[in-house]
C-alpha atoms as a PDB file:
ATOM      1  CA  UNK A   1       0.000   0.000   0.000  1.00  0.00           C
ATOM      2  CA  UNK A   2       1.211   3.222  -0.785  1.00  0.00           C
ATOM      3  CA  UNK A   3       1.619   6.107   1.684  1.00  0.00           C
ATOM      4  CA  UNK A   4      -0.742   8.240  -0.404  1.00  0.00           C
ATOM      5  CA  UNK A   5      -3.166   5.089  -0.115  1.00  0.00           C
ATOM      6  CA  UNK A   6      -2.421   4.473   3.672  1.00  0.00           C
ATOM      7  CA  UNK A   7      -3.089   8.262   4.638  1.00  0.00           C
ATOM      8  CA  UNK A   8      -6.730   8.361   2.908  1.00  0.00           C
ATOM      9  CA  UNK A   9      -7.973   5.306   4.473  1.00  0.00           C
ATOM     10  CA  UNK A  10      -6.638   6.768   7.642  1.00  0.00           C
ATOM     11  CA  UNK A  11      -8.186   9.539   7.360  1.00  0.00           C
ATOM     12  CA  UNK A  12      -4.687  11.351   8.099  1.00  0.00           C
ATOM     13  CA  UNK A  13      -2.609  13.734   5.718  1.00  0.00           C
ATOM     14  CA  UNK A  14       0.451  11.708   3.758  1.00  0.00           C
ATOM     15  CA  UNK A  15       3.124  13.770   6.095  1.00  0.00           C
ATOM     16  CA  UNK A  16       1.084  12.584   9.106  1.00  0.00           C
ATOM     17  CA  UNK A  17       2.267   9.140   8.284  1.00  0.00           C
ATOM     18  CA  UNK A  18       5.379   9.830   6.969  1.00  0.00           C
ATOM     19  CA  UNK A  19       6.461  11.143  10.945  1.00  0.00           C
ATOM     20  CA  UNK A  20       4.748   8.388  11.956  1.00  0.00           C
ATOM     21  CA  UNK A  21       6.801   5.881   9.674  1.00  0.00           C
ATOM     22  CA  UNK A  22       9.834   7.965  10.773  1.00  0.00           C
ATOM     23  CA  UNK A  23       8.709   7.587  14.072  1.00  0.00           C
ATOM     24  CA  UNK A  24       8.725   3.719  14.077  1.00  0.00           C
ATOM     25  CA  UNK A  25      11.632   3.113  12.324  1.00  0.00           C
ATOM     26  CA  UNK A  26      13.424   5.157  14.938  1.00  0.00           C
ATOM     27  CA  UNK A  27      12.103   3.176  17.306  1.00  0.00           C
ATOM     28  CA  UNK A  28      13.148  -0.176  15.808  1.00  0.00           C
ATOM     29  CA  UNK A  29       9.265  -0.948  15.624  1.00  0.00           C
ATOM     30  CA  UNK A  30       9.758  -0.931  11.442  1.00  0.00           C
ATOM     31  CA  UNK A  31      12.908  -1.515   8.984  1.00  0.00           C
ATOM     32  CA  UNK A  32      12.545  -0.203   5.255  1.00  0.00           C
ATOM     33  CA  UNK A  33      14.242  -2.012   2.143  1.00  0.00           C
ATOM     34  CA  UNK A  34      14.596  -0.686  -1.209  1.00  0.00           C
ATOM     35  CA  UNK A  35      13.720  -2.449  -4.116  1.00  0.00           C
ATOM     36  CA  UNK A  36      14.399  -0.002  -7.224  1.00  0.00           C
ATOM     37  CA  UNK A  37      12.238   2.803  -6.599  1.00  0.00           C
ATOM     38  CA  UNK A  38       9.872   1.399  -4.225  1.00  0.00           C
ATOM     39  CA  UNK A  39      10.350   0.975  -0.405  1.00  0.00           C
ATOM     40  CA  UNK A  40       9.048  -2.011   1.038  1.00  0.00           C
ATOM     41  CA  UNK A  41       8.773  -1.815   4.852  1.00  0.00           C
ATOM     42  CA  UNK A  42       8.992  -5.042   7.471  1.00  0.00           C
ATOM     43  CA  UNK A  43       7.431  -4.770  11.055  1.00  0.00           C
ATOM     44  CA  UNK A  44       9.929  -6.177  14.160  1.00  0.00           C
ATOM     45  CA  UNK A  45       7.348  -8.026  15.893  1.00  0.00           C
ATOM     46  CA  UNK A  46       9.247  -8.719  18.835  1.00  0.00           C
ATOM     47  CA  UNK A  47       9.850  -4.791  18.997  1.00  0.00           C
ATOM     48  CA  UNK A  48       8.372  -3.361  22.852  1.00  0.00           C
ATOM     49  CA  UNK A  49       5.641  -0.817  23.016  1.00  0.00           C
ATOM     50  CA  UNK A  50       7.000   2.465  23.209  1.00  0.00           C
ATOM     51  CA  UNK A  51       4.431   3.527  26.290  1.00  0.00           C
ATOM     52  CA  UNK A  52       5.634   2.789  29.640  1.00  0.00           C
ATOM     53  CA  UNK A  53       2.565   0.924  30.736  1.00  0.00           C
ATOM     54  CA  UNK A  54       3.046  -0.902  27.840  1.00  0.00           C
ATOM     55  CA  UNK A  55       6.547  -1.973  27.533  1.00  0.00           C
ATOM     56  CA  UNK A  56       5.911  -5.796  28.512  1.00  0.00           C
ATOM     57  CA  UNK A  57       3.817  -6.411  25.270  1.00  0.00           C
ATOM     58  CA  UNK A  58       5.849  -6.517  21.792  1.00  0.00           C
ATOM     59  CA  UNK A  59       4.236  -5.361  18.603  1.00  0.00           C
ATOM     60  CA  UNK A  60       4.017  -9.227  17.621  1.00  0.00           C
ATOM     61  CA  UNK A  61       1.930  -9.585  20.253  1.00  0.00           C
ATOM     62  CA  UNK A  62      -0.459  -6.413  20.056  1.00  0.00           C
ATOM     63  CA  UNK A  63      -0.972  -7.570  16.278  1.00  0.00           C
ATOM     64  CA  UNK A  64      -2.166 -10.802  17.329  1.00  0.00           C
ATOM     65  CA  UNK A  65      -4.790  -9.616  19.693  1.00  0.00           C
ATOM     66  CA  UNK A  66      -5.896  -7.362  17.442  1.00  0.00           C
ATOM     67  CA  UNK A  67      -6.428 -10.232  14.459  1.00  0.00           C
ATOM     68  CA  UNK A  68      -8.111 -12.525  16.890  1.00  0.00           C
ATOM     69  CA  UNK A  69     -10.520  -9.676  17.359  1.00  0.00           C
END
């Protein structure tokens, strides 16, 4: 999905979610690759929450709650 794409389901402007890709990726949370002129981006899923209540439950684990859901 393109950021473009991403932003309008979202309902958020495309340089809302670019900070928020920038964001994650300086967190760990996401890891880009290039592949010619595209960037295809991988989650960590063992990455921690970034809140501090949080910070026992990894992203993996968030994701699966939510699909269960």
């Amino acid at each position: 999905m393109r950021i473009r794409d991403l932003a309008v389901r979202v309902g958020v402007t495309e340089r809302a979610i670019q900070r928020m890709v920038m964001e994650l990726r300086e967190a760990g949370v996401l890891t880009v690759n290039k592949q010619g002129r595209r960037n295809l981006y991988a989650i960590n899923l063992d990455a921690p929450l970034r809140h501090e209540v949080e910070r026992g439950v990894t992203v993996g684990e968030l994701l699966r709650f939510l699909i269960a859901t």
